[in-house]
PDB file of N, CA and C in Angstrom:
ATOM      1  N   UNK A   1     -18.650  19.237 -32.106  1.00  0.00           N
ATOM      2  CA  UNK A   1     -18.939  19.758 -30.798  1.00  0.00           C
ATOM      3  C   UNK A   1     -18.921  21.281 -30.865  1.00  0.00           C
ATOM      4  N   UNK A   2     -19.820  22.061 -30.077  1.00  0.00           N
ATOM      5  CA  UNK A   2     -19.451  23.143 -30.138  1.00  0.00           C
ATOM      6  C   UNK A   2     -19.277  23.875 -29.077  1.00  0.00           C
ATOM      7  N   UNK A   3     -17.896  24.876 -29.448  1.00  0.00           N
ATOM      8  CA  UNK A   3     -17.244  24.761 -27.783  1.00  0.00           C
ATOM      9  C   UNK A   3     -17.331  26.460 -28.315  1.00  0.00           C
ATOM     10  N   UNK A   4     -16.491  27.362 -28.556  1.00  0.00           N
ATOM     11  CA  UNK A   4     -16.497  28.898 -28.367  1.00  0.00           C
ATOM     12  C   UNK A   4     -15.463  28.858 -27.808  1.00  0.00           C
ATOM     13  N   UNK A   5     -15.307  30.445 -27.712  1.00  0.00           N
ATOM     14  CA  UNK A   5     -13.945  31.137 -27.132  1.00  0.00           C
ATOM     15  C   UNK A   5     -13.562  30.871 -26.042  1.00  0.00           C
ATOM     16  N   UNK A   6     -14.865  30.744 -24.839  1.00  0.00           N
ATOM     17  CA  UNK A   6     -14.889  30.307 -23.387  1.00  0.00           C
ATOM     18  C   UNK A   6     -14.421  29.301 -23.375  1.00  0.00           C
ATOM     19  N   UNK A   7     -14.014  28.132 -24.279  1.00  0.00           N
ATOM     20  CA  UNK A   7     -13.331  26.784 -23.719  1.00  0.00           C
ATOM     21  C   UNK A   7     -12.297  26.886 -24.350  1.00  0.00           C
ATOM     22  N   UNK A   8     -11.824  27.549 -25.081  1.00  0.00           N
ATOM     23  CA  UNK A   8     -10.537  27.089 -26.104  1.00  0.00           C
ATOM     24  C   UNK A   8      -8.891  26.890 -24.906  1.00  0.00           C
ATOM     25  N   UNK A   9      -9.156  27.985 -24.281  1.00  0.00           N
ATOM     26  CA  UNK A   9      -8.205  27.464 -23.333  1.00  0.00           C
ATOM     27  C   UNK A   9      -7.871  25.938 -22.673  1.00  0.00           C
ATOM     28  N   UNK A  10      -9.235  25.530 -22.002  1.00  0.00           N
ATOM     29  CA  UNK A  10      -9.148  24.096 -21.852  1.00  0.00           C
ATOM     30  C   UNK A  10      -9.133  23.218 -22.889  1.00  0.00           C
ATOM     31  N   UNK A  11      -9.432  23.690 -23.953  1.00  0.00           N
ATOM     32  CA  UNK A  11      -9.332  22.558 -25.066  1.00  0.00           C
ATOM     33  C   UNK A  11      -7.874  22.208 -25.317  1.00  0.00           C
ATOM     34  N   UNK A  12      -6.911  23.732 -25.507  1.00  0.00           N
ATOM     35  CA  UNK A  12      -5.656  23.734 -25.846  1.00  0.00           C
ATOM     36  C   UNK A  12      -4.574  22.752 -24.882  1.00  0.00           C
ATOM     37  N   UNK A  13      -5.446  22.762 -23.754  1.00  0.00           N
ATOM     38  CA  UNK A  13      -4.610  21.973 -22.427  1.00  0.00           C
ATOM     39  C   UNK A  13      -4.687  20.289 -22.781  1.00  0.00           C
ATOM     40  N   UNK A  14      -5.692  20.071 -23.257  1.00  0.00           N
ATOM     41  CA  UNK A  14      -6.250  18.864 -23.546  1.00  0.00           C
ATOM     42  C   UNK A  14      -4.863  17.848 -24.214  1.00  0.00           C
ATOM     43  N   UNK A  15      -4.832  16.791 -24.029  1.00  0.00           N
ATOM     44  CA  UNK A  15      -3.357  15.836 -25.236  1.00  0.00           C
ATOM     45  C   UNK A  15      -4.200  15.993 -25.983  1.00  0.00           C
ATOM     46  N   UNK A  16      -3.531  15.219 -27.106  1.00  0.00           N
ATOM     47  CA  UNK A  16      -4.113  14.908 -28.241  1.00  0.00           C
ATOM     48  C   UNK A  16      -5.175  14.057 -28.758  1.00  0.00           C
ATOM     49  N   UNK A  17      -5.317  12.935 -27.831  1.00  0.00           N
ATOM     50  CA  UNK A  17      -6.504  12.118 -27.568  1.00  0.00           C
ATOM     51  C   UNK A  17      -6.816  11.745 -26.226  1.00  0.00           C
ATOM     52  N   UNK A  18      -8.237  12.096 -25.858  1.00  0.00           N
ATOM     53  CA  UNK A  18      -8.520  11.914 -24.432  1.00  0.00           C
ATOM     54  C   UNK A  18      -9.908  11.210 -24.009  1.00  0.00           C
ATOM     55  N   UNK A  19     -10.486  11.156 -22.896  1.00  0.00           N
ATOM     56  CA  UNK A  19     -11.795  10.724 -22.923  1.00  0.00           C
ATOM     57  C   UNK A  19     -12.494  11.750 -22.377  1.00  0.00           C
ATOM     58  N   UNK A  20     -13.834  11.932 -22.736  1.00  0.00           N
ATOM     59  CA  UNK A  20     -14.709  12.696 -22.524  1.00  0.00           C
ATOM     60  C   UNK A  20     -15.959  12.829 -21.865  1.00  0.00           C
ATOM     61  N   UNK A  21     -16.627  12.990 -20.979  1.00  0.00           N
ATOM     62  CA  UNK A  21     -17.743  12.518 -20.147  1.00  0.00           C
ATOM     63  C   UNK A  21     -18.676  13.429 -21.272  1.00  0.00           C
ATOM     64  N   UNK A  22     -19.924  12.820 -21.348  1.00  0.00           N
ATOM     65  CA  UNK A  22     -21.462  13.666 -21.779  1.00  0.00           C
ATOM     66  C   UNK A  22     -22.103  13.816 -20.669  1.00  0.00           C
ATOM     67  N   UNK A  23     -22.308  14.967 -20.265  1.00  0.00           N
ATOM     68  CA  UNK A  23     -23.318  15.150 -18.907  1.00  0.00           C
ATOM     69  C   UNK A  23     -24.578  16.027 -19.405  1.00  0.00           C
ATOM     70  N   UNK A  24     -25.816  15.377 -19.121  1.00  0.00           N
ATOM     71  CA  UNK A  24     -27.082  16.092 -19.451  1.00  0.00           C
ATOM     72  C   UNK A  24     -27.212  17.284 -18.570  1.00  0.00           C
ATOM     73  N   UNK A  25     -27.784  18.627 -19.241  1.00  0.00           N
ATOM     74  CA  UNK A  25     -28.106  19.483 -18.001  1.00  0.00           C
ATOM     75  C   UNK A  25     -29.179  20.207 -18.610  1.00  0.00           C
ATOM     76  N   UNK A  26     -30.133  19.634 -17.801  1.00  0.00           N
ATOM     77  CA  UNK A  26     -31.565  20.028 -17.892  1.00  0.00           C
ATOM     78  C   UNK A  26     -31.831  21.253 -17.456  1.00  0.00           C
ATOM     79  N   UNK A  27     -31.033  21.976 -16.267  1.00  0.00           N
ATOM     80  CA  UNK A  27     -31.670  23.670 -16.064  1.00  0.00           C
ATOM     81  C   UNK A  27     -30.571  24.106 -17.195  1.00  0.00           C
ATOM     82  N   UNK A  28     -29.923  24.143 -18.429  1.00  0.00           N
ATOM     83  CA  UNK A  28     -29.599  25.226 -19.233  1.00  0.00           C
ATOM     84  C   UNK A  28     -30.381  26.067 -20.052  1.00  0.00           C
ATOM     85  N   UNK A  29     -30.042  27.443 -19.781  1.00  0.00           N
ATOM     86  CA  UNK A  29     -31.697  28.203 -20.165  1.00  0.00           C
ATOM     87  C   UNK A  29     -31.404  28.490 -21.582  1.00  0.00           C
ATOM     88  N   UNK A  30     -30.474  27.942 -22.206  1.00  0.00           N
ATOM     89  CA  UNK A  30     -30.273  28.193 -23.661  1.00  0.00           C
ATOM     90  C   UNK A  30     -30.714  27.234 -24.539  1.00  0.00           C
ATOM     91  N   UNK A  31     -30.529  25.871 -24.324  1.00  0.00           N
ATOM     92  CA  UNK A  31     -31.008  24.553 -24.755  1.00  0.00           C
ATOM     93  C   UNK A  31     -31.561  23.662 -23.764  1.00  0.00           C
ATOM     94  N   UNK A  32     -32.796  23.535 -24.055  1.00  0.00           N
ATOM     95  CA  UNK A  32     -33.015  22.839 -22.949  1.00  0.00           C
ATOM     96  C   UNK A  32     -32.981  21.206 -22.501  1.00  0.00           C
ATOM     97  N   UNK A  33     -32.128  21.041 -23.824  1.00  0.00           N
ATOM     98  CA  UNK A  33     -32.076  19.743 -24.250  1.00  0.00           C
ATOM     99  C   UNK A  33     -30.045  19.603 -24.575  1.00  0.00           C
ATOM    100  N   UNK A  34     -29.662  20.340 -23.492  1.00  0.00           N
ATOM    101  CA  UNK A  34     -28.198  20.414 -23.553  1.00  0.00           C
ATOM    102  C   UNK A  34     -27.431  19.405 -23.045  1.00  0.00           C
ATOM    103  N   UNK A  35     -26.425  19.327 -23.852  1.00  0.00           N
ATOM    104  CA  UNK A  35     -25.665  17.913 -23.198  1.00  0.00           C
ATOM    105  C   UNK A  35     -24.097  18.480 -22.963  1.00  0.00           C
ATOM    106  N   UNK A  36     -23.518  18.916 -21.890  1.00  0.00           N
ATOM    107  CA  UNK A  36     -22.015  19.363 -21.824  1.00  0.00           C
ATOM    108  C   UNK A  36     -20.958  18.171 -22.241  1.00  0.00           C
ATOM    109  N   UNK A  37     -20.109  18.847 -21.953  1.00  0.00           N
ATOM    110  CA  UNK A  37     -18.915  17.703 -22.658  1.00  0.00           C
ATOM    111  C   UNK A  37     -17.590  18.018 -21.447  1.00  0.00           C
ATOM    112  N   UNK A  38     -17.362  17.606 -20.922  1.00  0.00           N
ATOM    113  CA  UNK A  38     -16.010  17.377 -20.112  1.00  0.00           C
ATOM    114  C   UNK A  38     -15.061  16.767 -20.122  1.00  0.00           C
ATOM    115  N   UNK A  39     -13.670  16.796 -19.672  1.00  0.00           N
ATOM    116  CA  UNK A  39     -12.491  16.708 -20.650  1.00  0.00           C
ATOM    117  C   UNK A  39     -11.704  16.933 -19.407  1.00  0.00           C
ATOM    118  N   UNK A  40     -10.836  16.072 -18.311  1.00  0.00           N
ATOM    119  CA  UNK A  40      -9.827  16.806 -17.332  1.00  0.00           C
ATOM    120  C   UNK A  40      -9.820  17.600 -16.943  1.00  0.00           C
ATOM    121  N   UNK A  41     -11.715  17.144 -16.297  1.00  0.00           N
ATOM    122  CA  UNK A  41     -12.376  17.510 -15.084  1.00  0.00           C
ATOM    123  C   UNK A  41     -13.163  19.765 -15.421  1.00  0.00           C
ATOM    124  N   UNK A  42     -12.717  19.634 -16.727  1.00  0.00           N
ATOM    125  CA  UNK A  42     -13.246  21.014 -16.757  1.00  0.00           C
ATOM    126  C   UNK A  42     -14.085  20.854 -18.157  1.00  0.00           C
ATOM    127  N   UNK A  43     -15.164  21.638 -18.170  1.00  0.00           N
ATOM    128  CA  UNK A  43     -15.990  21.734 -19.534  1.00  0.00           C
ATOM    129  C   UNK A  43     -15.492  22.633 -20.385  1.00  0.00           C
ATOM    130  N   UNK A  44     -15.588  21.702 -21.487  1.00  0.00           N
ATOM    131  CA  UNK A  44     -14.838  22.398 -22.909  1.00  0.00           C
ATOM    132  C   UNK A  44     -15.815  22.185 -23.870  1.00  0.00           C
ATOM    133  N   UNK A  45     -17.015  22.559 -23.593  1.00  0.00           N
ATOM    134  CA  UNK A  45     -18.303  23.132 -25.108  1.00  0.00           C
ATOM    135  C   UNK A  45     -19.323  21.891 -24.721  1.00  0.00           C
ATOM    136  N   UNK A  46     -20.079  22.180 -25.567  1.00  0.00           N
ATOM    137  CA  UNK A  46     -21.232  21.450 -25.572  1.00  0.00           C
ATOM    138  C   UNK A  46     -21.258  20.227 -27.122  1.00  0.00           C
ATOM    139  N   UNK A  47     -22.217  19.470 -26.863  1.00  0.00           N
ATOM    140  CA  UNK A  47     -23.096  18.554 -28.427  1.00  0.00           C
ATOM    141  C   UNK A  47     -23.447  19.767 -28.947  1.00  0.00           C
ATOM    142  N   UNK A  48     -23.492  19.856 -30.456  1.00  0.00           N
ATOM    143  CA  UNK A  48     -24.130  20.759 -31.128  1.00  0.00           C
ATOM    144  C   UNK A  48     -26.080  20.601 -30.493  1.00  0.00           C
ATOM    145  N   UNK A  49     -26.248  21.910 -30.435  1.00  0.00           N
ATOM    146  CA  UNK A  49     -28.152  21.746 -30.364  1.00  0.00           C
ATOM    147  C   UNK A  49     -28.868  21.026 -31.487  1.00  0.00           C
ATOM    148  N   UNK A  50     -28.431  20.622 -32.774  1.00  0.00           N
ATOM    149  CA  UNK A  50     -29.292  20.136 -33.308  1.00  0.00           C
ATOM    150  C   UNK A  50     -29.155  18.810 -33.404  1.00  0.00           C
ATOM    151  N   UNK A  51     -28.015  17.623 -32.720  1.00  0.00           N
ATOM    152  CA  UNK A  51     -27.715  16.678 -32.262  1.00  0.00           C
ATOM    153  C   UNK A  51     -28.017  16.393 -30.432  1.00  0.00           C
ATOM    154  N   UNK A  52     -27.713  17.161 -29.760  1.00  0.00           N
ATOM    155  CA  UNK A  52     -27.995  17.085 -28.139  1.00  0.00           C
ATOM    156  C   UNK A  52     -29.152  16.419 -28.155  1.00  0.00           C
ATOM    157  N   UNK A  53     -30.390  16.597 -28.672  1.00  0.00           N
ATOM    158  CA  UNK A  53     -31.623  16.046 -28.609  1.00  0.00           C
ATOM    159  C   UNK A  53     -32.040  14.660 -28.738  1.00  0.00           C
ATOM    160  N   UNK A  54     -30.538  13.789 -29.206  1.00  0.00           N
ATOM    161  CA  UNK A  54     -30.650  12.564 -29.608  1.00  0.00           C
ATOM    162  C   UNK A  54     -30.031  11.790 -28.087  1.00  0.00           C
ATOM    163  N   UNK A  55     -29.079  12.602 -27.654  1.00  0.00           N
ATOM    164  CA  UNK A  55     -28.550  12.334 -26.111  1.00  0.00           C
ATOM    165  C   UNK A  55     -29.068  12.272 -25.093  1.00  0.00           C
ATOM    166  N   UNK A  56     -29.623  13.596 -25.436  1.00  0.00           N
ATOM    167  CA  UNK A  56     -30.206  14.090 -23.976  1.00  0.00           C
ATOM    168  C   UNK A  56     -30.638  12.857 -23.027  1.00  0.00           C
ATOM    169  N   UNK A  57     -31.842  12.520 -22.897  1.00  0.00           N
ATOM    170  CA  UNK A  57     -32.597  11.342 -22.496  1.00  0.00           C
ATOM    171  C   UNK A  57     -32.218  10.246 -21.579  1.00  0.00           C
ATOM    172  N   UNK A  58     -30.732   9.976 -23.024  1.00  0.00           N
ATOM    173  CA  UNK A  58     -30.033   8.789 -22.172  1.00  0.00           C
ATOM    174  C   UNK A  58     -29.318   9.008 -21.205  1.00  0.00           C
ATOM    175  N   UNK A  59     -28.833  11.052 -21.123  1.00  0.00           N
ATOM    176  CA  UNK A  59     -27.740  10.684 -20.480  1.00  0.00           C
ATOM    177  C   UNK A  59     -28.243  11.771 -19.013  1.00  0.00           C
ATOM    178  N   UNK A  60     -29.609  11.587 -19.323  1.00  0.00           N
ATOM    179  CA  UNK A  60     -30.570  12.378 -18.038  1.00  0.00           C
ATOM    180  C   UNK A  60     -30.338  11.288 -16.923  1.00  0.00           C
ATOM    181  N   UNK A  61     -30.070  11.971 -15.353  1.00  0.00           N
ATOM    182  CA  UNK A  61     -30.725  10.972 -14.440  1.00  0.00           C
ATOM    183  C   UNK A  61     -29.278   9.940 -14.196  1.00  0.00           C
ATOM    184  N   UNK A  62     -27.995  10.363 -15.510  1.00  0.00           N
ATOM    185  CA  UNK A  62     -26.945   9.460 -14.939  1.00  0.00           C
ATOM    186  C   UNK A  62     -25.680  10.524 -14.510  1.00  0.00           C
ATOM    187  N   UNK A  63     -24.706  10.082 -14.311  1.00  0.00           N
ATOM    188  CA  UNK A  63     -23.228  11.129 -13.447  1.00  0.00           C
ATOM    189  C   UNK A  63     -22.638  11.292 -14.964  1.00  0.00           C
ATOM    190  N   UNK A  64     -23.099  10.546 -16.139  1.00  0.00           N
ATOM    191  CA  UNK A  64     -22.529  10.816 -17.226  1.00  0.00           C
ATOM    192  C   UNK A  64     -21.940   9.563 -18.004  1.00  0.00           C
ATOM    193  N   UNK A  65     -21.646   9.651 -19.557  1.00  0.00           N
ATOM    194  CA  UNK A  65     -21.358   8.617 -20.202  1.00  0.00           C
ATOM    195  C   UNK A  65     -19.634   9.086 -20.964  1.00  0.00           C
ATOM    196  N   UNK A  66     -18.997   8.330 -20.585  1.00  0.00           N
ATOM    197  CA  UNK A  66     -17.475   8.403 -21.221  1.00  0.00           C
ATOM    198  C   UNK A  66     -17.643   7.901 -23.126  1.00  0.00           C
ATOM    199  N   UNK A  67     -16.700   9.166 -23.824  1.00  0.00           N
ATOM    200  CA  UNK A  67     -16.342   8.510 -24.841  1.00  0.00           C
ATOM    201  C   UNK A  67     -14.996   8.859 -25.284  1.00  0.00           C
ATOM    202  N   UNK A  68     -14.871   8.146 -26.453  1.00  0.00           N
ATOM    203  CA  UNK A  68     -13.030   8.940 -26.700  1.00  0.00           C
ATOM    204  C   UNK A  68     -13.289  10.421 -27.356  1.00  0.00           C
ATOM    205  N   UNK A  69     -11.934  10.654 -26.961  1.00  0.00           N
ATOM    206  CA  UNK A  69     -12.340  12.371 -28.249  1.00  0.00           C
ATOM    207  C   UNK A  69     -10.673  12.415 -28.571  1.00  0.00           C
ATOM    208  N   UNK A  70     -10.480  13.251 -29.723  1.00  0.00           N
ATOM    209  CA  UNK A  70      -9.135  14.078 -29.909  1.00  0.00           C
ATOM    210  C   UNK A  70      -9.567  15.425 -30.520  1.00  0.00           C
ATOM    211  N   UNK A  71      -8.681  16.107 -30.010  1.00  0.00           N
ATOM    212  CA  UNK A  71      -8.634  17.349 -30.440  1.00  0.00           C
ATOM    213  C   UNK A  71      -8.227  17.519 -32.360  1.00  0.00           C
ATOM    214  N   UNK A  72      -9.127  18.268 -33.182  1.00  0.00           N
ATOM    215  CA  UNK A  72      -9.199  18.550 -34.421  1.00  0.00           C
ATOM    216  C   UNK A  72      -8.091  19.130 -34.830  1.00  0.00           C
ATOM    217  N   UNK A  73      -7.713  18.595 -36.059  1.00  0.00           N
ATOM    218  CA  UNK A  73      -6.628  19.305 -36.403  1.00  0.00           C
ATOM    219  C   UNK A  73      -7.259  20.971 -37.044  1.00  0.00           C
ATOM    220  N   UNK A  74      -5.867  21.592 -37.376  1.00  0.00           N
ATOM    221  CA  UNK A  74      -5.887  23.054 -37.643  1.00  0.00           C
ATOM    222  C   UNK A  74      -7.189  23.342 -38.676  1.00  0.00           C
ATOM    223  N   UNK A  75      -6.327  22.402 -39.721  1.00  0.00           N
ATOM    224  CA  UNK A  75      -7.731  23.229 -40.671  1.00  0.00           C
ATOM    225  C   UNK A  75      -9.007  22.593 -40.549  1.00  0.00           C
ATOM    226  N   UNK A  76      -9.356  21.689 -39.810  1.00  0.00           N
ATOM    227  CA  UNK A  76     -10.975  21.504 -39.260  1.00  0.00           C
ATOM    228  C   UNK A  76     -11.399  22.543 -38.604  1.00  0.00           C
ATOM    229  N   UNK A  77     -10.352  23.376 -37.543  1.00  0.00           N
ATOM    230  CA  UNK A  77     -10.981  24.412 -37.137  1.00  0.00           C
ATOM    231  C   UNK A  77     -10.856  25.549 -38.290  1.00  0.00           C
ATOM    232  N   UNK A  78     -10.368  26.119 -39.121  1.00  0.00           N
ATOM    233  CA  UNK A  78     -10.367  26.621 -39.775  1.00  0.00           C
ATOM    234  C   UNK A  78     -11.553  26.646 -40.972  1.00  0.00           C
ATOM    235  N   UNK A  79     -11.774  25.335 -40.937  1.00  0.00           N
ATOM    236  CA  UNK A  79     -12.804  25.062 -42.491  1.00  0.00           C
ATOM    237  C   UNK A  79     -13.833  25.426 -41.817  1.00  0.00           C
ATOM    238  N   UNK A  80     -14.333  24.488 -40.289  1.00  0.00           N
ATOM    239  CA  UNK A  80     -15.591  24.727 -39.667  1.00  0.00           C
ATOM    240  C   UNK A  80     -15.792  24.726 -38.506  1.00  0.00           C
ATOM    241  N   UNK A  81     -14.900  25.403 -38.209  1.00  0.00           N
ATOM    242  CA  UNK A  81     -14.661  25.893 -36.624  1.00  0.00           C
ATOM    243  C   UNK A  81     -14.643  24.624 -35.570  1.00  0.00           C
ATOM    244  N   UNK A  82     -14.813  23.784 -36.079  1.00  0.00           N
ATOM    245  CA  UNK A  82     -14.446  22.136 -35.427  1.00  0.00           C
ATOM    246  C   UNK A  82     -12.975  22.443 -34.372  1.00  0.00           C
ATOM    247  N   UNK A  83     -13.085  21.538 -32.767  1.00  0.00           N
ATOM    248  CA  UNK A  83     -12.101  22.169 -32.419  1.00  0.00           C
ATOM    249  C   UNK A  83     -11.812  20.696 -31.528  1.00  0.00           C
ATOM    250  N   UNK A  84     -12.714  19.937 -31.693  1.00  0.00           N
ATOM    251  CA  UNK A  84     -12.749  18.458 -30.754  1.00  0.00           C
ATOM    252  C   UNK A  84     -13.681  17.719 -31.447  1.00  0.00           C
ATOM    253  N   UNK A  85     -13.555  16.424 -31.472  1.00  0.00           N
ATOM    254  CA  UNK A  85     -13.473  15.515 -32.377  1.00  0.00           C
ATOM    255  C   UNK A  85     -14.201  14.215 -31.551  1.00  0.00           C
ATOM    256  N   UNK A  86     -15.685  13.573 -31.128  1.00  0.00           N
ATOM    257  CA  UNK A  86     -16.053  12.990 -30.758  1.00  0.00           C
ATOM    258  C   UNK A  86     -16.557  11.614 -31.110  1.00  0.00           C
ATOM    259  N   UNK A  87     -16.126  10.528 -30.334  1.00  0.00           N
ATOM    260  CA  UNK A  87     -16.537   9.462 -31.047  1.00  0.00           C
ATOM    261  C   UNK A  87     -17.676   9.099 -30.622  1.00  0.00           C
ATOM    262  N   UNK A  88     -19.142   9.348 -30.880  1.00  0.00           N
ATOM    263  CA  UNK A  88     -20.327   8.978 -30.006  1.00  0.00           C
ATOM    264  C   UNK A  88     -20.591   7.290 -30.553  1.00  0.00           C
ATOM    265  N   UNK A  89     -20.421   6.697 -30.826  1.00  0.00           N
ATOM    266  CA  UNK A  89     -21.047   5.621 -31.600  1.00  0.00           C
ATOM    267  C   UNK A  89     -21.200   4.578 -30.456  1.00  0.00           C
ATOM    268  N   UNK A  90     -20.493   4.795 -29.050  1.00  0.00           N
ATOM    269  CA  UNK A  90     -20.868   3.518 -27.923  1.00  0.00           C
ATOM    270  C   UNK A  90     -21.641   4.666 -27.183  1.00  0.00           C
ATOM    271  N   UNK A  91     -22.376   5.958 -27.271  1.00  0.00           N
ATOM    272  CA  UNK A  91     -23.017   6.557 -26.577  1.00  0.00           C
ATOM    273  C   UNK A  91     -24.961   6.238 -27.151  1.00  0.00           C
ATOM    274  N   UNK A  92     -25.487   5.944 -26.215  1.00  0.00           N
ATOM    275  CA  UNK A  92     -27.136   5.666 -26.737  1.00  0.00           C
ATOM    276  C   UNK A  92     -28.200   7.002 -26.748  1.00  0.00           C
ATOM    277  N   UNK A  93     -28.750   6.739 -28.160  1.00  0.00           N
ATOM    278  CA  UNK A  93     -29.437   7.810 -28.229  1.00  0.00           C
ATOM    279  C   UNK A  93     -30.361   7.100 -29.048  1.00  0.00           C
ATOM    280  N   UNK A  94     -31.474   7.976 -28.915  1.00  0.00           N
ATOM    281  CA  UNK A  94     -32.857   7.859 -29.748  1.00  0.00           C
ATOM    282  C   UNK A  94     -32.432   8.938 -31.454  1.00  0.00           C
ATOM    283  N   UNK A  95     -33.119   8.064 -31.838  1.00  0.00           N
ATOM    284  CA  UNK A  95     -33.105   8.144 -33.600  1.00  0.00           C
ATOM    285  C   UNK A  95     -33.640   9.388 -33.907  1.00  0.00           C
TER     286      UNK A  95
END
């Protein structure tokens, strides 16, 4: 997932394993194929852009799709800036 400096606060608030809504948002003028990620009710980063594109679609047109997440340990963020940990595999996407 990729979240930045702007969420780390809410990430840090986060337990250790939580659930996560995917919400599509079609006016983002950066990706236009963006999928946010929410976490106890506040957004903490986005799908990476070169994965969002597989989401997007499904999760256009709904209030959003729940999955599990936990927060990454230290040196995931360290190795690759990994900072949350998503399980998409009951989320539907095109290939």
């Amino acid at each position: 997932m990729a979240a930045g400096p702007a969420y780390a606060d809410a990430i840090q608030r986060l337990p250790s394993k939580f659930t996560a809504t995917l919400t599509a948002e079609p006016d983002n003028r950066f990706n236009l194929a963006a999928v946010a990620v929410i976490a106890s009710g506040e957004k903490i980063g986005y799908l990476p852009p070169e994965i969002s594109p597989h989401y997007f679609d499904a999760l256009k047109g709904t209030p959003g799709i729940e999955c599990p997440g936990r927060r990454a340990p230290m040196a995931a963020h360290e190795n690759t800036g990994t900072d949350v940990l998503l399980d998409l595999t009951g989320v539907p996407c095109k290939p």
